[in-house]
N, C-alpha and C. Protein backbone atom coordinates (compact mmCIF):
# COMPACT_ATOMS: atom_id res chain seq x y z
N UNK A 1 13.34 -13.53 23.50
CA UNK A 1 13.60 -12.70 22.34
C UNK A 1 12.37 -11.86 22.03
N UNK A 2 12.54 -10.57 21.54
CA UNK A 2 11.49 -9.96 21.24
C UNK A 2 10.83 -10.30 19.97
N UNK A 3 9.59 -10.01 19.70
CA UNK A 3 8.84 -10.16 18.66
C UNK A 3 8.25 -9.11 17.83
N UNK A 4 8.49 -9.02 16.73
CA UNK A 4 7.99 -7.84 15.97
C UNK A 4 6.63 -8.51 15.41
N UNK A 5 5.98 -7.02 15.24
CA UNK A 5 4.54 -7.17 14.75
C UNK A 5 4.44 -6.40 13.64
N UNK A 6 3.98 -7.36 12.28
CA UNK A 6 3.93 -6.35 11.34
C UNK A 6 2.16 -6.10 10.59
N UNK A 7 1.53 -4.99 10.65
CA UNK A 7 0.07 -4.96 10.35
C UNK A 7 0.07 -5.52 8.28
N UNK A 8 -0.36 -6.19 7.69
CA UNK A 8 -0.27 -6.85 6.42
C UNK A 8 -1.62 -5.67 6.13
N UNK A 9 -0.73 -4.51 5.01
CA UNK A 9 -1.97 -3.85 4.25
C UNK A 9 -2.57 -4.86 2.91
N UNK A 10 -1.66 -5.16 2.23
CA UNK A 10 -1.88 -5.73 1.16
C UNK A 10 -0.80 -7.26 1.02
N UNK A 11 -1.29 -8.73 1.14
CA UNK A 11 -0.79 -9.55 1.25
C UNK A 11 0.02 -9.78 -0.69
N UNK A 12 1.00 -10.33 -0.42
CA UNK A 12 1.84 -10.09 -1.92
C UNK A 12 3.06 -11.19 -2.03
N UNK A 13 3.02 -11.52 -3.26
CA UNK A 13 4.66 -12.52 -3.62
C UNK A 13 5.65 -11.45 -3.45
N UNK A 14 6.53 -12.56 -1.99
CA UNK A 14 7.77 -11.09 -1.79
C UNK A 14 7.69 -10.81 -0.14
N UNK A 15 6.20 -10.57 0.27
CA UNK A 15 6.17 -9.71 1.36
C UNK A 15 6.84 -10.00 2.65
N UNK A 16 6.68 -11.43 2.46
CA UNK A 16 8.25 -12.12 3.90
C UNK A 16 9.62 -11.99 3.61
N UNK A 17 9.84 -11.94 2.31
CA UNK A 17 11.05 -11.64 1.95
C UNK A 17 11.28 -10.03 2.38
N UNK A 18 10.61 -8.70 2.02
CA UNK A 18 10.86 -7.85 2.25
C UNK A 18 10.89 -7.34 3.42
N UNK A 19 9.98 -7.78 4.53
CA UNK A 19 10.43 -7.84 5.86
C UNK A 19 11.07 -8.22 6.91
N UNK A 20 11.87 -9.58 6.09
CA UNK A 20 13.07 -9.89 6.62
C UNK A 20 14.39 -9.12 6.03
N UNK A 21 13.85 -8.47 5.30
CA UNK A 21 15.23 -7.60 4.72
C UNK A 21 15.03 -6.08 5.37
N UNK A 22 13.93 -5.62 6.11
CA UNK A 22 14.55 -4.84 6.98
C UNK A 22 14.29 -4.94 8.30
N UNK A 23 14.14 -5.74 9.14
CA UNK A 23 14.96 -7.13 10.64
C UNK A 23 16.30 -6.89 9.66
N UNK A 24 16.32 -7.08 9.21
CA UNK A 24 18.15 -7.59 8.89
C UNK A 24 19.03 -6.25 8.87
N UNK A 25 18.23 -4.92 7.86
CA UNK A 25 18.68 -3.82 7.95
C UNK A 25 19.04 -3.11 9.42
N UNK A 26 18.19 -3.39 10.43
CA UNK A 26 18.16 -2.93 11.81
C UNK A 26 19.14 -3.83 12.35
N UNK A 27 20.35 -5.04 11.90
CA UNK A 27 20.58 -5.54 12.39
C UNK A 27 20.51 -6.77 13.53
N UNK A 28 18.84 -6.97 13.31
CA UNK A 28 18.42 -8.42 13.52
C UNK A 28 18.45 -9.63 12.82
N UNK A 29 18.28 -10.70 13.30
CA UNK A 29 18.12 -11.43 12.60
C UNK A 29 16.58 -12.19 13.44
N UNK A 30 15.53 -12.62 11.78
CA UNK A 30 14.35 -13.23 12.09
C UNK A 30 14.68 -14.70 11.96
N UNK A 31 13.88 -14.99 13.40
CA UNK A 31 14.62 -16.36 13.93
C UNK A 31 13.27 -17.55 13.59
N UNK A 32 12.46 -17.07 13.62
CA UNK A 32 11.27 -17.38 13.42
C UNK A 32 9.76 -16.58 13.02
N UNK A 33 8.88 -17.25 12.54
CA UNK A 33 7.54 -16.54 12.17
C UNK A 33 6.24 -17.07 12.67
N UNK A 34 4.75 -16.33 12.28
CA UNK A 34 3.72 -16.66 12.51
C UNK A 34 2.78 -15.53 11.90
N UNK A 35 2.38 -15.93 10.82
CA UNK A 35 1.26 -14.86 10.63
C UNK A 35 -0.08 -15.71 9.45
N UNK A 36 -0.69 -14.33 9.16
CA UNK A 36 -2.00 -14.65 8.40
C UNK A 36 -1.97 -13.97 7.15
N UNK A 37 -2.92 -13.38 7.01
CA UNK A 37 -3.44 -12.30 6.29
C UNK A 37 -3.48 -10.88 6.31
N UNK A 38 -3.42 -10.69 7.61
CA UNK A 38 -3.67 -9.80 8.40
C UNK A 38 -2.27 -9.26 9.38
N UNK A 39 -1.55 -9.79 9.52
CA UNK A 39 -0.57 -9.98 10.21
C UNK A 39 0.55 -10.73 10.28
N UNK A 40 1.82 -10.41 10.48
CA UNK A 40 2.87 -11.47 10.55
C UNK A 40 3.47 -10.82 11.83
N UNK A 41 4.00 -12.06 12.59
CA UNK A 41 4.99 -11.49 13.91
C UNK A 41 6.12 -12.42 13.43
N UNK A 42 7.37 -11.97 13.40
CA UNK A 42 8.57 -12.28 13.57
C UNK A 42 9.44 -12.73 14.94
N UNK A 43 9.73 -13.36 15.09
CA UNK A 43 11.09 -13.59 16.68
C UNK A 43 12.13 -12.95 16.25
N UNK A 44 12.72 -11.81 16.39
CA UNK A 44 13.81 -11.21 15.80
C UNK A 44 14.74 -11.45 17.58
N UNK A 45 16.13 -11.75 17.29
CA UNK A 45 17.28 -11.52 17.94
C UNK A 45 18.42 -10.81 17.24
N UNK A 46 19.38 -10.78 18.61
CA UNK A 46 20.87 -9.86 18.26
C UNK A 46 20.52 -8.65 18.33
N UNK A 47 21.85 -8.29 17.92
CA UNK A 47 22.02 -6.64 18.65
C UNK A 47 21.47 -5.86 17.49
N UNK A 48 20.55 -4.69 17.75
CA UNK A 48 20.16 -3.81 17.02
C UNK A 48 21.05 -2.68 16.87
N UNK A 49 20.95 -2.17 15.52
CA UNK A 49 21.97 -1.17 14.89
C UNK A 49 21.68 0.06 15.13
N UNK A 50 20.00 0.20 15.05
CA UNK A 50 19.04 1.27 15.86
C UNK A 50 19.54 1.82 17.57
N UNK A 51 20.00 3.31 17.70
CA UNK A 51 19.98 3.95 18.48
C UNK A 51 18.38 4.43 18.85
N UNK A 52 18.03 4.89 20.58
CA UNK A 52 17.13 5.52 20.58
C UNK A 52 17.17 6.53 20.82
């Protein structure tokens, strides 16, 4: 499964919530996590809604 990388400007109450709400908008779903301060990566699967 691919993994998204997200750069953390400002760490905040909310901020995993709001980035699983758009994985979800694109039609993923986040299957799992790992991040810091600095960073969060997601395991996102399924079919994306995104054309390229």
């Amino acid at each position: 499964m691919p993994w998204l990388l997200y750069r953390v400007v400002r760490d905040r109450p909310g901020l995993l919530r709001d980035l699983t709400l758009v994985v979800g908008g694109l039609g993923l779903d986040a299957t799992s996590g790992i991040g810091n301060t600095r960073a969060i990566m997601l395991d996102a699967g399924g079919e994306s809604d995104v054309s390229h």
